[in-house]
C-alpha atoms as a PDB file:
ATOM      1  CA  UNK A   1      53.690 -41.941 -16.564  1.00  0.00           C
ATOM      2  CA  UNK A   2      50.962 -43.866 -14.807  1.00  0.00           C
ATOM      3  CA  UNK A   3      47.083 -42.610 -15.484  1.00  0.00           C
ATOM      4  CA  UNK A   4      45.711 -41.058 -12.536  1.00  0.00           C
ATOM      5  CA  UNK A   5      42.430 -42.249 -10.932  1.00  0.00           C
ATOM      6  CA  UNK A   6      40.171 -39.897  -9.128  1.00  0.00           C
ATOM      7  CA  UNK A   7      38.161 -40.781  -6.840  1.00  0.00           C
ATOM      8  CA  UNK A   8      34.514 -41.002  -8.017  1.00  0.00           C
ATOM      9  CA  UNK A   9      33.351 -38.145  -5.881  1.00  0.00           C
ATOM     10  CA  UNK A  10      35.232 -36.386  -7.385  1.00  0.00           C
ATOM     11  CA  UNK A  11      34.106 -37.389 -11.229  1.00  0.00           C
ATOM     12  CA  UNK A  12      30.801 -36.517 -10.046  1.00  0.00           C
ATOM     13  CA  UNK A  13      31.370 -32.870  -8.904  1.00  0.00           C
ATOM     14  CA  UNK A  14      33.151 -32.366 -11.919  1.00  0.00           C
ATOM     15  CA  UNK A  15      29.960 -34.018 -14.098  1.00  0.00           C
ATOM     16  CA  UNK A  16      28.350 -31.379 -12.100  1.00  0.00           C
ATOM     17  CA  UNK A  17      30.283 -28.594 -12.949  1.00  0.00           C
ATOM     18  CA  UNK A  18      30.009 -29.254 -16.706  1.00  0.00           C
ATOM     19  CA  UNK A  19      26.589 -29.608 -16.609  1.00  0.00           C
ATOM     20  CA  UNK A  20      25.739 -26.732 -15.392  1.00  0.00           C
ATOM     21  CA  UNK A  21      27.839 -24.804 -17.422  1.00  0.00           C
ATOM     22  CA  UNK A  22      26.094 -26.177 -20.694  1.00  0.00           C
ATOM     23  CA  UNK A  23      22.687 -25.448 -18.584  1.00  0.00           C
ATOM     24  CA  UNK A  24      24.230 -21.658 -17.925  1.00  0.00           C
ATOM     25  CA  UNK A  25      25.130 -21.511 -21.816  1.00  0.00           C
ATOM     26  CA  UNK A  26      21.733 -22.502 -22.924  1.00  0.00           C
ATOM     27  CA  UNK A  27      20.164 -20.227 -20.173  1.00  0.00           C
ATOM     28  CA  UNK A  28      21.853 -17.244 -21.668  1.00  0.00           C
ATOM     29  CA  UNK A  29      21.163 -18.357 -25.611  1.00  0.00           C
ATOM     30  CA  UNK A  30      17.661 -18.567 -24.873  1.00  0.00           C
ATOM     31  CA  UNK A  31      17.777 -15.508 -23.095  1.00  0.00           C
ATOM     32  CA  UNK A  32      19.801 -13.586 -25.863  1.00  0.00           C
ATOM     33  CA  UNK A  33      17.541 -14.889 -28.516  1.00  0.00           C
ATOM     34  CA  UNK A  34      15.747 -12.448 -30.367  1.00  0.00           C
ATOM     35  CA  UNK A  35      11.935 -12.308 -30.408  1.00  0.00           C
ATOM     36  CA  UNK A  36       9.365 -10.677 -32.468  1.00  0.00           C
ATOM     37  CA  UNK A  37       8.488  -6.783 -30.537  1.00  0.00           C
ATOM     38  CA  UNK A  38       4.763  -6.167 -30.353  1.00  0.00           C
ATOM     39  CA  UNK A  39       2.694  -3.165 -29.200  1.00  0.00           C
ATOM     40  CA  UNK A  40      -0.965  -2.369 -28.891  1.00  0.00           C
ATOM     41  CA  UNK A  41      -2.786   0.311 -30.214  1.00  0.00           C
ATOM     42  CA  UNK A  42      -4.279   2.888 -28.164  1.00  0.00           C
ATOM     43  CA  UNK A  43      -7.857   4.674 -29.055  1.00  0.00           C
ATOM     44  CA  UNK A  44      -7.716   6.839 -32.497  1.00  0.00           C
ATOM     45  CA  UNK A  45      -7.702  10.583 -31.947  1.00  0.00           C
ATOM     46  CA  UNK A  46     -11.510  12.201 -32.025  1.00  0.00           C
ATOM     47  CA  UNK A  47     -12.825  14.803 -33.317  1.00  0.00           C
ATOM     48  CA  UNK A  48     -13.588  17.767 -30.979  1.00  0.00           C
ATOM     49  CA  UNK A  49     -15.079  21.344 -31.087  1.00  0.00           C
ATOM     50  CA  UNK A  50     -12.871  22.439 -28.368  1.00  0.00           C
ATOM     51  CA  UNK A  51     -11.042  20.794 -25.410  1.00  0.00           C
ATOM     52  CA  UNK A  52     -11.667  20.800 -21.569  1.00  0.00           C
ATOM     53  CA  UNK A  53      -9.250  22.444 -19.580  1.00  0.00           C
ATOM     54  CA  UNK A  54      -8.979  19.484 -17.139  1.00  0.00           C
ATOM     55  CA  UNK A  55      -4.870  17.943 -16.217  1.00  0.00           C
ATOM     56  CA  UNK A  56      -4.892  14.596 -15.591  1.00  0.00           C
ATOM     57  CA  UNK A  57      -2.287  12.473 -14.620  1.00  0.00           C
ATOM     58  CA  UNK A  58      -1.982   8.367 -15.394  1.00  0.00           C
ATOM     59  CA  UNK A  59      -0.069   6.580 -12.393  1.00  0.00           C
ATOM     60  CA  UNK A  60       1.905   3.555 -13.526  1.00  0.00           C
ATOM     61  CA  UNK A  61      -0.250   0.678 -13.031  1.00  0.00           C
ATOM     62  CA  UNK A  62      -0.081  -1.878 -10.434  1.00  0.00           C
ATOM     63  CA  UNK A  63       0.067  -5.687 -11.669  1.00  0.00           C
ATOM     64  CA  UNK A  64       0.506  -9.023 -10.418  1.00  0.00           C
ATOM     65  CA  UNK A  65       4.013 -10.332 -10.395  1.00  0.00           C
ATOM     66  CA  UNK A  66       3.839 -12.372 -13.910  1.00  0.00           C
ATOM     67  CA  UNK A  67       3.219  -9.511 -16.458  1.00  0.00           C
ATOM     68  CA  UNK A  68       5.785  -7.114 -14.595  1.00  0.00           C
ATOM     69  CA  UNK A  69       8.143  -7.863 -17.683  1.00  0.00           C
ATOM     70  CA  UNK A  70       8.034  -6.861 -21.155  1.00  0.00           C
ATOM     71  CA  UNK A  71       7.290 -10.722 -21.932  1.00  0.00           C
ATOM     72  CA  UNK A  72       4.075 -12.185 -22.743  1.00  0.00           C
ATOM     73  CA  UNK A  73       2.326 -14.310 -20.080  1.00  0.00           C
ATOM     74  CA  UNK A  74       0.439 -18.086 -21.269  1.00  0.00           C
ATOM     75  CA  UNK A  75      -0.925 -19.613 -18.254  1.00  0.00           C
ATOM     76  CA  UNK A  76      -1.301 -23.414 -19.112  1.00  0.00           C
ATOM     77  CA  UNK A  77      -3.645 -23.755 -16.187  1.00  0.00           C
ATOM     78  CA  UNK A  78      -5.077 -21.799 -13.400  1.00  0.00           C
ATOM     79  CA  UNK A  79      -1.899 -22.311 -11.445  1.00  0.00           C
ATOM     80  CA  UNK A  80       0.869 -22.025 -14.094  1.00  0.00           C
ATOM     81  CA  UNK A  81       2.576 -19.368 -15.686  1.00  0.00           C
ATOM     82  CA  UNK A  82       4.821 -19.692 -18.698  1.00  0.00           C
ATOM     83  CA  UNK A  83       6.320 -16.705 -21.089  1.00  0.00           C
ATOM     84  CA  UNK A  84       5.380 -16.788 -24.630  1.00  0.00           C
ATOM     85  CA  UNK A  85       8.407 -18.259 -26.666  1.00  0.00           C
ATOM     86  CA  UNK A  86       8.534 -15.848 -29.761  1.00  0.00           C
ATOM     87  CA  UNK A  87       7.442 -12.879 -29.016  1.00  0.00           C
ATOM     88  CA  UNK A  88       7.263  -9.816 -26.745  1.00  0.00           C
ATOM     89  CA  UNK A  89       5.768  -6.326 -26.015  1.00  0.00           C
ATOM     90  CA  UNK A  90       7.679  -3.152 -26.718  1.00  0.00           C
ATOM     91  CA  UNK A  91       8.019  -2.203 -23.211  1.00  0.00           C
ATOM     92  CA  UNK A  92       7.341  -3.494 -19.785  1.00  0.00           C
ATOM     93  CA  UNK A  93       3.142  -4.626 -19.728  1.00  0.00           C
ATOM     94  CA  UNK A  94       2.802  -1.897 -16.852  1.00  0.00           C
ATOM     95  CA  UNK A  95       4.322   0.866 -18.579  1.00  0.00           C
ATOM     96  CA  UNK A  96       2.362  -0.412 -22.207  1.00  0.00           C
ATOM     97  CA  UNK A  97      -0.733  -0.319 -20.307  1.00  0.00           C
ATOM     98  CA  UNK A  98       0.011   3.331 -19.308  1.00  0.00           C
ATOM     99  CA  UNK A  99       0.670   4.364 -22.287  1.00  0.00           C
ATOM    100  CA  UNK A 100      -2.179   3.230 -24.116  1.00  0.00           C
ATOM    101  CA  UNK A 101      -4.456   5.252 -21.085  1.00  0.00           C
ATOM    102  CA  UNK A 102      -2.648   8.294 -21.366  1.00  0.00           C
ATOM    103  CA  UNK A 103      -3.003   7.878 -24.908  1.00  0.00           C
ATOM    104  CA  UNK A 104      -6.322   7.052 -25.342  1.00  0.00           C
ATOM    105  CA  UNK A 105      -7.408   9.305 -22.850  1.00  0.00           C
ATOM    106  CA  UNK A 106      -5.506  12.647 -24.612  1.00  0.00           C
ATOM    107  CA  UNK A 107      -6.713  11.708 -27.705  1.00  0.00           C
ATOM    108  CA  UNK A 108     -10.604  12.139 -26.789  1.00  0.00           C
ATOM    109  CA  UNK A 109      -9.421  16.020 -27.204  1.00  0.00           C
ATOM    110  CA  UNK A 110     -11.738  16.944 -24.034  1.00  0.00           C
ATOM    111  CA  UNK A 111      -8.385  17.631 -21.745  1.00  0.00           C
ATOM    112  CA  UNK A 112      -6.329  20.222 -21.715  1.00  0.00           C
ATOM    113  CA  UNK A 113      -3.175  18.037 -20.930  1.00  0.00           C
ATOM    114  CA  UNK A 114      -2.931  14.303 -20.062  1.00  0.00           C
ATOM    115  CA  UNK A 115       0.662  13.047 -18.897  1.00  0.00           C
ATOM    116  CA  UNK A 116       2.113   9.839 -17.172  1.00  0.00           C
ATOM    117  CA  UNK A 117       5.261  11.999 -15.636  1.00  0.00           C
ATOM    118  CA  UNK A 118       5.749  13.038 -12.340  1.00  0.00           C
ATOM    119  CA  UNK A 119       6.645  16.500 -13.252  1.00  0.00           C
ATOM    120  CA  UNK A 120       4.934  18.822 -14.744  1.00  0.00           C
ATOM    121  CA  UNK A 121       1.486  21.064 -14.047  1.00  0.00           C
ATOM    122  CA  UNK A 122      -0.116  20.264 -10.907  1.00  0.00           C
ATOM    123  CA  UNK A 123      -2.799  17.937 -12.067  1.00  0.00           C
ATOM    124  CA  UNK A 124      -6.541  18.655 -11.202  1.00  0.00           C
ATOM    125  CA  UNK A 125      -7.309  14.071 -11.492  1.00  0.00           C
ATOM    126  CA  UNK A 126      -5.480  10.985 -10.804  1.00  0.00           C
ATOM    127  CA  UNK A 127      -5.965   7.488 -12.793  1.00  0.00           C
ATOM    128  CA  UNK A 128      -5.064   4.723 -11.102  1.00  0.00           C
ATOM    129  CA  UNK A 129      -5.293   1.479 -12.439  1.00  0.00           C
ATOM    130  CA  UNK A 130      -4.861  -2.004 -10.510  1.00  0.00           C
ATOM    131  CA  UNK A 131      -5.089  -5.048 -13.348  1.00  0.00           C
ATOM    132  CA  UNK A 132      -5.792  -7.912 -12.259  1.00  0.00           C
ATOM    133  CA  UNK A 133      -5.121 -10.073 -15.709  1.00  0.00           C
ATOM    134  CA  UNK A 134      -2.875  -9.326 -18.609  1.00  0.00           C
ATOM    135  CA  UNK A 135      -2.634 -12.844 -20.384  1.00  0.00           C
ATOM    136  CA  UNK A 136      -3.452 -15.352 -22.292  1.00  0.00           C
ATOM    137  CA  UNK A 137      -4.680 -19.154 -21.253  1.00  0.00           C
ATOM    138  CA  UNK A 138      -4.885 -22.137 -22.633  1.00  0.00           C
ATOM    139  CA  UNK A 139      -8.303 -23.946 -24.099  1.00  0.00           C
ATOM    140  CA  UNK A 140      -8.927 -27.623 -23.199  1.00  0.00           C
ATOM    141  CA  UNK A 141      -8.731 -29.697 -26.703  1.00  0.00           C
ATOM    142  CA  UNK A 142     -12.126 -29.272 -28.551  1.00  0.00           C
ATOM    143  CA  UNK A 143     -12.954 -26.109 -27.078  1.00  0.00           C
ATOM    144  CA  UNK A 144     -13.588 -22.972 -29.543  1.00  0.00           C
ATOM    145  CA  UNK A 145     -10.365 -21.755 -29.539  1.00  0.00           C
ATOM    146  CA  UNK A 146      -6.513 -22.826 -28.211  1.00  0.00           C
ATOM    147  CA  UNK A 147      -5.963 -19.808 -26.358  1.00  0.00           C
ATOM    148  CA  UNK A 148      -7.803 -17.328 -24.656  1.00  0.00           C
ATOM    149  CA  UNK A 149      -7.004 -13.564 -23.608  1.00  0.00           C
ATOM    150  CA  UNK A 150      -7.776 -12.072 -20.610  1.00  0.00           C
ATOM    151  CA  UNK A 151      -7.589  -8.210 -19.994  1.00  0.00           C
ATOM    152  CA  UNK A 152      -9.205  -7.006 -16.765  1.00  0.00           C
ATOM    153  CA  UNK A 153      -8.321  -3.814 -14.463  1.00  0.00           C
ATOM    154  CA  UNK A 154      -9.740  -2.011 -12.353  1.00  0.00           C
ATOM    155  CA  UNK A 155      -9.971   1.989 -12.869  1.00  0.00           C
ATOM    156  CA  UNK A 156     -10.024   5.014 -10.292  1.00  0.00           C
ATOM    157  CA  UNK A 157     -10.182   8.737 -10.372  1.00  0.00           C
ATOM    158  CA  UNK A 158      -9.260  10.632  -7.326  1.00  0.00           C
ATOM    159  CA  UNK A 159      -9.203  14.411  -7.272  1.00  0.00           C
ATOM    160  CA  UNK A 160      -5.795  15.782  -6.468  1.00  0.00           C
ATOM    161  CA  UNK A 161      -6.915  19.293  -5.109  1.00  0.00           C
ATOM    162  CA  UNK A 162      -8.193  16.984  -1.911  1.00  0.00           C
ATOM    163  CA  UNK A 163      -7.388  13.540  -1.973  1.00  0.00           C
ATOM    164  CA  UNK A 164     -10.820  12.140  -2.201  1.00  0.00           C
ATOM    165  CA  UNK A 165     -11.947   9.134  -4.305  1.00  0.00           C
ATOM    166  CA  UNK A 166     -14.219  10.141  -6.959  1.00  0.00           C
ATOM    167  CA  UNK A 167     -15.182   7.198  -8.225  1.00  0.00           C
ATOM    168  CA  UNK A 168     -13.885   3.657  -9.232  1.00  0.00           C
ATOM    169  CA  UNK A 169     -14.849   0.910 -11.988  1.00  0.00           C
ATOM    170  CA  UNK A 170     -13.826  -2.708 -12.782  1.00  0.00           C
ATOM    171  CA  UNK A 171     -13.832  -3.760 -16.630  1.00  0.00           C
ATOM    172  CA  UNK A 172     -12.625  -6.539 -18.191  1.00  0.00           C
ATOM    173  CA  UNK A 173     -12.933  -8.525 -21.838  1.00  0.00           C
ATOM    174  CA  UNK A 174     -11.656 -11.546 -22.921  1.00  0.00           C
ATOM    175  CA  UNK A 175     -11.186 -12.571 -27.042  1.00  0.00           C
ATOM    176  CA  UNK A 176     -10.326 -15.462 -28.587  1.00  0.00           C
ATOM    177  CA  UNK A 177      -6.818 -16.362 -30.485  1.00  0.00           C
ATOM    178  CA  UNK A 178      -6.729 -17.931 -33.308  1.00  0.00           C
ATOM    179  CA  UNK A 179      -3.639 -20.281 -33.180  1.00  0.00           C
ATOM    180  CA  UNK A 180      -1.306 -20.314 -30.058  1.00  0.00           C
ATOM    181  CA  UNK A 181       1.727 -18.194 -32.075  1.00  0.00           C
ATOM    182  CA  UNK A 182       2.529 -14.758 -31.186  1.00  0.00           C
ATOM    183  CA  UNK A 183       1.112 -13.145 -34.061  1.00  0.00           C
ATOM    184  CA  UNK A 184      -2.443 -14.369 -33.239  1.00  0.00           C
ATOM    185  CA  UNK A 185      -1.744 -14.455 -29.432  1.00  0.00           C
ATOM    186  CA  UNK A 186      -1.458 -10.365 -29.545  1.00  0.00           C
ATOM    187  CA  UNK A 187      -4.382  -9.853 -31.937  1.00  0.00           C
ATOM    188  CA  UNK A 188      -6.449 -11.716 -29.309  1.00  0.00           C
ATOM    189  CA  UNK A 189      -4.415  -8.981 -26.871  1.00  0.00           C
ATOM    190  CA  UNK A 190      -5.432  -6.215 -29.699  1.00  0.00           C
ATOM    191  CA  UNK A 191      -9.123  -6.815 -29.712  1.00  0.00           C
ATOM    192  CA  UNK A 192      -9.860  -7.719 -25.391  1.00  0.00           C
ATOM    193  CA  UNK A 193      -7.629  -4.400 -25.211  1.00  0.00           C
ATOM    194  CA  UNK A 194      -9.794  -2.519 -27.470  1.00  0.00           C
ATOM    195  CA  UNK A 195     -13.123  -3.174 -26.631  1.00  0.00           C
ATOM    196  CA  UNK A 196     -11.711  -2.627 -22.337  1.00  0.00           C
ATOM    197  CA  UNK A 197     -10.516   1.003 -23.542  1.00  0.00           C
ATOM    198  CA  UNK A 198     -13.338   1.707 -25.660  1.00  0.00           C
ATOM    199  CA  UNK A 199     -15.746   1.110 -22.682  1.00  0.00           C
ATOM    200  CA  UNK A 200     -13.119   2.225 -19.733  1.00  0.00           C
ATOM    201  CA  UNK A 201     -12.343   5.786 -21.617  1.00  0.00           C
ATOM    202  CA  UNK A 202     -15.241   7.488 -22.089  1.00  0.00           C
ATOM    203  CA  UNK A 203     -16.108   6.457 -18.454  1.00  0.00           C
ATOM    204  CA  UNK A 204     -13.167   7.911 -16.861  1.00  0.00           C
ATOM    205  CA  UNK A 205     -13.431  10.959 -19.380  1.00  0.00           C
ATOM    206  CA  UNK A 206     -16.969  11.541 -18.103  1.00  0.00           C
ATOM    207  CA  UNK A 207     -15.629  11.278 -14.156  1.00  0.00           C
ATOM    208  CA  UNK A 208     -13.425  13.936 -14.950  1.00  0.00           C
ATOM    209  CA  UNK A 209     -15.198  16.252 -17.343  1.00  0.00           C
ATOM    210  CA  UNK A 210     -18.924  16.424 -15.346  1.00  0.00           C
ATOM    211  CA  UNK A 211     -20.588  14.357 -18.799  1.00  0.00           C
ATOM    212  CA  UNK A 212     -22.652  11.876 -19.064  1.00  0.00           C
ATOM    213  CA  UNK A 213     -22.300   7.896 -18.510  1.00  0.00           C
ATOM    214  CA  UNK A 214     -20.347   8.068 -14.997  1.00  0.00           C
END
């Protein structure tokens, strides 16, 4: 039986085809590859004499497009964004970052209840948080670190029984990582985090309680 010749169009669009495939395979690999979970720690419980009898309610942050995910943002430059190869958070960055508030906040002891669902008692405060970076960068050779991580958000308390903006804050912190793996990446994550809620808690606590430091 004579070989048949296709026509080298054709040849090409089947090249194509079986490229992309092995591009599709890889694709999903990658994507089904399983990385290292990480979570941050919110603010230790502290001790009280007795609690306030304020609800508060934490709104689900709002955050720029590229820490939306549960995956780890490294910014090469200014203008690029890249995910962290080996390692990610235990839940989508907006819903971490809740969680550590509501945590943090509840575990000052001066609230009577401090939830992040959208049922339950009729709260008498709002948080709402906008952040405006979530990630780590990249260091120039020679600088003091690899990487750097950036945490900055700003915080606001409104008061549910009319609406009104009570007050609003910006904070931010920045620490340095050690190596650009995710191990180190997420300490650097550990310690900005930190030192933002340790500064950005007792603020909103004092909004919402009448103390001092507002």
């Amino acid at each position: 039986m004579p070989a048949i010749r296709l026509p080298a169009a054709l040849l090409l669009f089947a090249l194509a085809l079986a490229l992309g495939g092995c591009a599709t395979v890889s694709s999903l690999n990658s994507a089904a590859r399983n990385l290292d979970t990480y979570a941050l720690n919110p603010l230790p419980p502290q001790p009280v004499t007795r609690s306030g009898g304020r609800i508060v309610f934490v709104a689900e942050p709002t955050v720029p497009g590229a820490v939306a995910s549960d995956r780890i943002v490294m910014k090469p430059s200014p203008i690029q964004v890249t995910l962290l190869g080996d390692g990610r958070w235990v839940e989508p960055a907006p819903v971490h970052i809740r969680n550590l508030l509501t945590r943090s906040l509840a575990n000052t002891g001066r609230f009577a209840f401090v939830t992040s669902a959208s049922v339950g008692p009729l709260p008498d405060f709002t948080l709402m948080t906008d952040v405006e970076s979530f990630e780590a960068r990249l260091l120039p050779p020679g600088d003091t670190a690899p990487a750097r991580v950036s945490v900055s958000m700003t915080l606001s308390v409104a008061r549910d029984a009319d609406g009104r903006l009570v007050a609003s804050r910006r904070f931010g912190r920045t620490a340095d990582a050690a190596d650009t793996d995710a191990l180190s990446v997420v300490s650097a994550f550990e310690a900005a985090t930190g030192a933002l809620l340790r500064e950005a808690v007792p603020w909103a606590t004092a909004v919402m309680t009448g103390g001092p430091g507002v």
